[in-house]
N, C-alpha and C. Protein backbone atom coordinates (compact mmCIF):
# COMPACT_ATOMS: atom_id res chain seq x y z
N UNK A 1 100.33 -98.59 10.51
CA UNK A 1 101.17 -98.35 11.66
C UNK A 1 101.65 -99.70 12.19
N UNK A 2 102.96 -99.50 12.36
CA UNK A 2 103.53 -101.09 13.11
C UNK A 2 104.10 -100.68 14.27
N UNK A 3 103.56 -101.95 15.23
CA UNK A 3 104.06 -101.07 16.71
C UNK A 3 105.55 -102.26 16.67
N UNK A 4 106.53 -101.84 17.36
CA UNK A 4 107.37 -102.88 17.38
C UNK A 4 107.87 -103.08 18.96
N UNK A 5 108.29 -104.53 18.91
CA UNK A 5 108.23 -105.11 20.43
C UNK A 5 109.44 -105.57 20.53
N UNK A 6 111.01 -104.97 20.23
CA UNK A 6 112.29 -105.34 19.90
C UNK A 6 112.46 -105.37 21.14
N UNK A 7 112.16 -104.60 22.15
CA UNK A 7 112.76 -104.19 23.43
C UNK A 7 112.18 -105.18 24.52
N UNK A 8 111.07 -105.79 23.97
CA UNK A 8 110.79 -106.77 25.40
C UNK A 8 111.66 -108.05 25.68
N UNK A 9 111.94 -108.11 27.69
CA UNK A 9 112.78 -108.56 28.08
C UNK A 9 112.09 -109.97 27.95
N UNK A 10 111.31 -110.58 28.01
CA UNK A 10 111.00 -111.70 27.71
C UNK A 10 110.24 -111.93 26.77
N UNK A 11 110.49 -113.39 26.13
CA UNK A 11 109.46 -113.88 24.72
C UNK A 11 107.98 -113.54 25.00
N UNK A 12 107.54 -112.97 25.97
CA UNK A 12 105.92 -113.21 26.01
C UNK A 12 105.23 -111.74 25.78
N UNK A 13 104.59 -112.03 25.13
CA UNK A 13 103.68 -110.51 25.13
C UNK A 13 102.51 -110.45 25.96
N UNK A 14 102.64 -109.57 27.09
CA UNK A 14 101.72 -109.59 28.31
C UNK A 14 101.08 -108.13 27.77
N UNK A 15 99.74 -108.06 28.60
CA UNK A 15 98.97 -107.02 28.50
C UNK A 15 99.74 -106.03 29.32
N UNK A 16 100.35 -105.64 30.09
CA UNK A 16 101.11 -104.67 30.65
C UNK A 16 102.33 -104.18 28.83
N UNK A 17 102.71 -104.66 28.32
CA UNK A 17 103.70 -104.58 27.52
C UNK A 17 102.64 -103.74 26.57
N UNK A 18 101.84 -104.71 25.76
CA UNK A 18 100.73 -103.56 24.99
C UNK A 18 100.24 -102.41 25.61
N UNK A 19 100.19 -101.92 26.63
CA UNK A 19 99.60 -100.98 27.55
C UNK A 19 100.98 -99.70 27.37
N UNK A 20 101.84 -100.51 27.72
CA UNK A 20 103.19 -99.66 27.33
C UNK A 20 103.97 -99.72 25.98
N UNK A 21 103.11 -100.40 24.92
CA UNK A 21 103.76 -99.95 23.41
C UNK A 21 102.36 -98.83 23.14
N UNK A 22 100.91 -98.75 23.37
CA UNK A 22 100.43 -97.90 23.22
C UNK A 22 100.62 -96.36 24.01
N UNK A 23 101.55 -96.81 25.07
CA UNK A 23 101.65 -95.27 25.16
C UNK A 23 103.10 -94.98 24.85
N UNK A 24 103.85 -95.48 24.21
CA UNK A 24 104.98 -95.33 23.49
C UNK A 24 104.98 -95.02 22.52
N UNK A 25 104.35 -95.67 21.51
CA UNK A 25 104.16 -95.56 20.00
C UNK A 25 103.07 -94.85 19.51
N UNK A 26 101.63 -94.35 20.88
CA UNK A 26 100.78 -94.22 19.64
C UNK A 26 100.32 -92.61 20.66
N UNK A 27 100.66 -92.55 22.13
CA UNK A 27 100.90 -91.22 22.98
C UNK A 27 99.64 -91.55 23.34
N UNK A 28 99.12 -92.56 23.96
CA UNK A 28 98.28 -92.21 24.85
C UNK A 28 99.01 -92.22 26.36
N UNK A 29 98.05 -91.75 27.18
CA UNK A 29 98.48 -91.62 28.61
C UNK A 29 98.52 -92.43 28.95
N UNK A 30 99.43 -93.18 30.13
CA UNK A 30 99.67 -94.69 30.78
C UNK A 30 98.22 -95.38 30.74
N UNK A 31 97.69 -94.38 31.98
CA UNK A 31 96.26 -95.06 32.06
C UNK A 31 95.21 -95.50 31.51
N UNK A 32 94.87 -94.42 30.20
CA UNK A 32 94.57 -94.59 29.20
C UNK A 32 94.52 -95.92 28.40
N UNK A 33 95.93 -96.13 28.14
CA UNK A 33 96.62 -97.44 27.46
C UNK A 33 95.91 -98.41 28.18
N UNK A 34 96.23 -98.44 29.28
CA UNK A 34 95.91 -99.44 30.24
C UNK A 34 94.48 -100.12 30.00
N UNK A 35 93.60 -98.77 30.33
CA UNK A 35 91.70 -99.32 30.62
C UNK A 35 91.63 -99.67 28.89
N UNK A 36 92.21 -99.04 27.53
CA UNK A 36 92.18 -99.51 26.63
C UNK A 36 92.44 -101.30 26.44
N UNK A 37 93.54 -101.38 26.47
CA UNK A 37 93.87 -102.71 26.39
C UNK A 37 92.94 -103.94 27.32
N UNK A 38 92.68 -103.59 28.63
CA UNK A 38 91.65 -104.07 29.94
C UNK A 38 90.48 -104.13 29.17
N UNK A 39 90.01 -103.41 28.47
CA UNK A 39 88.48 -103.24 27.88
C UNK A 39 88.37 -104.39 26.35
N UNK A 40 89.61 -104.44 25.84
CA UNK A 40 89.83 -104.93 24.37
C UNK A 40 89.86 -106.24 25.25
N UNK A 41 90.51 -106.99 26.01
CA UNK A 41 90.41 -108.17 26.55
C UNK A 41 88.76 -108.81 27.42
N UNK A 42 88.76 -107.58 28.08
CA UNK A 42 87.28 -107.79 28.68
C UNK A 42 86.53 -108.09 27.59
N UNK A 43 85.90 -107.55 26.34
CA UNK A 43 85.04 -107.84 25.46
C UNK A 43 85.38 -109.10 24.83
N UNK A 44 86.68 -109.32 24.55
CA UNK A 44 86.59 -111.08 24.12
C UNK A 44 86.24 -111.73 24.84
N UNK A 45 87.09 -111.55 26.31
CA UNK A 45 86.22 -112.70 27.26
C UNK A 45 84.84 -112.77 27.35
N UNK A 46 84.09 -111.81 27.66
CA UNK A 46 82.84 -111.66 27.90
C UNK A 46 82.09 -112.38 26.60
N UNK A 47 81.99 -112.01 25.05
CA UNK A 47 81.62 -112.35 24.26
C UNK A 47 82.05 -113.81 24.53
N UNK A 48 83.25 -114.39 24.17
CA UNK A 48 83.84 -115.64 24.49
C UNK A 48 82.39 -116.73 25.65
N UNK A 49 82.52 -116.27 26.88
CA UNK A 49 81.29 -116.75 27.69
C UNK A 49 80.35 -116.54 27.47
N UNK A 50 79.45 -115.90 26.70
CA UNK A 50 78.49 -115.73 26.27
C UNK A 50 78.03 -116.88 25.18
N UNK A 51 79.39 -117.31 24.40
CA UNK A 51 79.33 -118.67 23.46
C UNK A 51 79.29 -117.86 22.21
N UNK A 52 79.92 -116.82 22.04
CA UNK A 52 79.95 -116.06 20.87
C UNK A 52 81.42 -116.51 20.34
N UNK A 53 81.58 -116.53 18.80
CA UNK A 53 82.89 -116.47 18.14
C UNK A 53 83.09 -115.18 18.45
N UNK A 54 84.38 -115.25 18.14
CA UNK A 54 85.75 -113.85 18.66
C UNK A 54 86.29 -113.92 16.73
N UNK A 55 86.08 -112.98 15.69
CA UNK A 55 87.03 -113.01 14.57
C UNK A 55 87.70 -111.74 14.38
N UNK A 56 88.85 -111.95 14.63
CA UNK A 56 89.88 -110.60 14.50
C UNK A 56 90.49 -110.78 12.85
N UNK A 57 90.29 -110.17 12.42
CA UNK A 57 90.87 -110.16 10.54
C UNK A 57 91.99 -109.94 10.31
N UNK A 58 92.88 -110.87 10.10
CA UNK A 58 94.50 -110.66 9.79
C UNK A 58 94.83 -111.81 11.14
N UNK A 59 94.39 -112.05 12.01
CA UNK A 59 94.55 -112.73 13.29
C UNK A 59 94.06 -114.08 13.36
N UNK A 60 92.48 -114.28 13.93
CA UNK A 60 92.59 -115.76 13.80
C UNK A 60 90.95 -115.24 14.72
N UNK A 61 90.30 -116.74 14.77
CA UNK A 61 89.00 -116.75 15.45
C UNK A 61 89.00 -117.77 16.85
N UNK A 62 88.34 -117.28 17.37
CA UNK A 62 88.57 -117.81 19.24
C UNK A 62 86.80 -118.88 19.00
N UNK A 63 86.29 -119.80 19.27
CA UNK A 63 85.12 -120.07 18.93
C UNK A 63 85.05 -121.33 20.60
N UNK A 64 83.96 -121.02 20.71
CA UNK A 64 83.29 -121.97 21.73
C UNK A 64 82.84 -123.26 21.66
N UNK A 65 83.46 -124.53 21.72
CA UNK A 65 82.71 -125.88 21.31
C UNK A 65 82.45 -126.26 22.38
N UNK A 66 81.51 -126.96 22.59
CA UNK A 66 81.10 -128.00 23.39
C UNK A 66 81.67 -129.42 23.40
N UNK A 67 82.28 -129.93 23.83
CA UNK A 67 82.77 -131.56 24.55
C UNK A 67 82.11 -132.08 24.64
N UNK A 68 81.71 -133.43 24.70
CA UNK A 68 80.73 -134.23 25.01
C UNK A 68 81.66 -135.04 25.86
N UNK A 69 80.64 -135.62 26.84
CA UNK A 69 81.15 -136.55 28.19
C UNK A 69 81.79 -138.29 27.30
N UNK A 70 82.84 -138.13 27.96
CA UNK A 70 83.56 -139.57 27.58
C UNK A 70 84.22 -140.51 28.25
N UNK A 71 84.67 -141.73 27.90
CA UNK A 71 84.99 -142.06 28.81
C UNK A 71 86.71 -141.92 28.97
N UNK A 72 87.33 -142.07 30.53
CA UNK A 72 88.77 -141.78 30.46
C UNK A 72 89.27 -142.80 31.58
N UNK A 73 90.55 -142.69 31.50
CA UNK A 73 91.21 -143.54 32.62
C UNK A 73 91.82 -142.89 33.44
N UNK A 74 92.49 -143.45 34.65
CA UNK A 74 93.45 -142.17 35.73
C UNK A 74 94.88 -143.04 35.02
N UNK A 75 95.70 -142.32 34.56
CA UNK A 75 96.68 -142.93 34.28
C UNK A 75 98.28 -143.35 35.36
N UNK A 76 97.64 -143.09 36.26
CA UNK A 76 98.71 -144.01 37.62
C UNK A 76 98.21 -145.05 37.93
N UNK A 77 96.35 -145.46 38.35
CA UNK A 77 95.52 -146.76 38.62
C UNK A 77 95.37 -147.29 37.45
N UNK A 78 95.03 -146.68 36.01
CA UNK A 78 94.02 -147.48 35.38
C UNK A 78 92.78 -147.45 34.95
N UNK A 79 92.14 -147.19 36.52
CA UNK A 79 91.10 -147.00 36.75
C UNK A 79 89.87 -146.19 35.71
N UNK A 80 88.73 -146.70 35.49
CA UNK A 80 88.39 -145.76 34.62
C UNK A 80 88.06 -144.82 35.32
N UNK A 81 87.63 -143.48 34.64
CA UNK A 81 86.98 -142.70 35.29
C UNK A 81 86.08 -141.48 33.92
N UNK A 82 85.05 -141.17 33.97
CA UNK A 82 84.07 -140.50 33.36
C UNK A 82 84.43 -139.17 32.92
N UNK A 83 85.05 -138.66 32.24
CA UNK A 83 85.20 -136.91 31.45
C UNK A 83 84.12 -136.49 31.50
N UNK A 84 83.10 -135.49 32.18
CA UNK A 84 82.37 -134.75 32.16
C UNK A 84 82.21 -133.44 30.58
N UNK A 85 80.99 -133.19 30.40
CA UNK A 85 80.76 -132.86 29.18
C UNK A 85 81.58 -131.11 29.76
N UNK A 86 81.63 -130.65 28.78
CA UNK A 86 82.38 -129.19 28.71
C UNK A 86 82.97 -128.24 28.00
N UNK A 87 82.63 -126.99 28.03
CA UNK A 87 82.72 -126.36 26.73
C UNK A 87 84.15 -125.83 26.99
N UNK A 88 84.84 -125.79 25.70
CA UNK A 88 86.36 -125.37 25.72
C UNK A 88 86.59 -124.22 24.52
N UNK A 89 87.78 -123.29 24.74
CA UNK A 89 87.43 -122.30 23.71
C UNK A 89 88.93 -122.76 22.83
N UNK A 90 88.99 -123.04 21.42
CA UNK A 90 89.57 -123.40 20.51
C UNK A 90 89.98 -121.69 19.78
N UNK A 91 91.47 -121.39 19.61
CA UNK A 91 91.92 -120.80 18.98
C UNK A 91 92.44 -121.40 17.16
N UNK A 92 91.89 -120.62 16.25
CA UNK A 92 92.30 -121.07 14.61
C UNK A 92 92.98 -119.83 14.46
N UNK A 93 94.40 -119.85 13.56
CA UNK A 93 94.69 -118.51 13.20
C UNK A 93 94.51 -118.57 12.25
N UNK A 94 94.46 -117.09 11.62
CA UNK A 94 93.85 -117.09 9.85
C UNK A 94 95.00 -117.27 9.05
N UNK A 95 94.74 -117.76 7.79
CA UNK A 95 96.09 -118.08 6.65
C UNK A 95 96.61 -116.94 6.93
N UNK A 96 96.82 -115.30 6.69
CA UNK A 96 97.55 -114.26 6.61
C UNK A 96 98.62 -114.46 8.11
N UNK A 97 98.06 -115.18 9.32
CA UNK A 97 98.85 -115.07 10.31
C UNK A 97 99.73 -116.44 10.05
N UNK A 98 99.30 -117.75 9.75
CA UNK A 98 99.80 -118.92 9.39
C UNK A 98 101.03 -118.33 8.49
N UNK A 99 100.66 -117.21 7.19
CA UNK A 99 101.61 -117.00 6.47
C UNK A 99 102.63 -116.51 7.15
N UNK A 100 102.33 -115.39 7.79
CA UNK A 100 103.93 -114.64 8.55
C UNK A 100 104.35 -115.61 9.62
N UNK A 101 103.88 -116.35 10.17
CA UNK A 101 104.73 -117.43 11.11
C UNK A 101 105.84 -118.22 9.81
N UNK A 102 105.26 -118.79 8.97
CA UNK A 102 106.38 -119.20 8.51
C UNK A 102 107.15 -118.84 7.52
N UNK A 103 106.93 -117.12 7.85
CA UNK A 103 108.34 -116.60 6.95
C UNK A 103 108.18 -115.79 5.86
């Protein structure tokens, strides 16, 4: 099944838009769509903070690294100033998605 997104008024695909191609294309009820899509995002995040990888197959993997503290400057003074250590979440997409981006 391919859902298609010809009709959206802007380049971005927002969770309201999936909420309304699932009840377009696939007949669920608005609301439905809605707590669906709300729930599919909730579980990445949640897993995501937990420090779990995210791997969607055909898509790409969301993974949790840790930063280590470094040093930095303020770039108007100069001045140095200390980067605090911190975990950041890194998106990879998989070759099959790399492939259809370029064509």
């Amino acid at each position: 099944m391919e859902l298609s997104i010809d009709h959206l008024e802007t380049p971005a695909l927002t969770k309201a838009h999936l909420a309304e191609l699932l009840f377009d294309q696939i007949g669920l009820n608005k609301r439905e769509a809605k707590d669906m899509v709300e729930a599919f995002f909730e579980l990445i995040t949640d897993s995501v903070v937990n420090g779990q990888d995210v791997k969607i197959t055909g898509f790409g993997n969301f993974q949790v690294r840790t930063k280590a503290s470094r040093p930095g400057r303020n770039p108007r003074t100069g001045e140095p100033v200390p980067i605090e250590a911190r975990r950041v979440v890194t998106f990879h997409a998989s070759p099959k998605l790399k492939e259809q981006v370029q064509g």
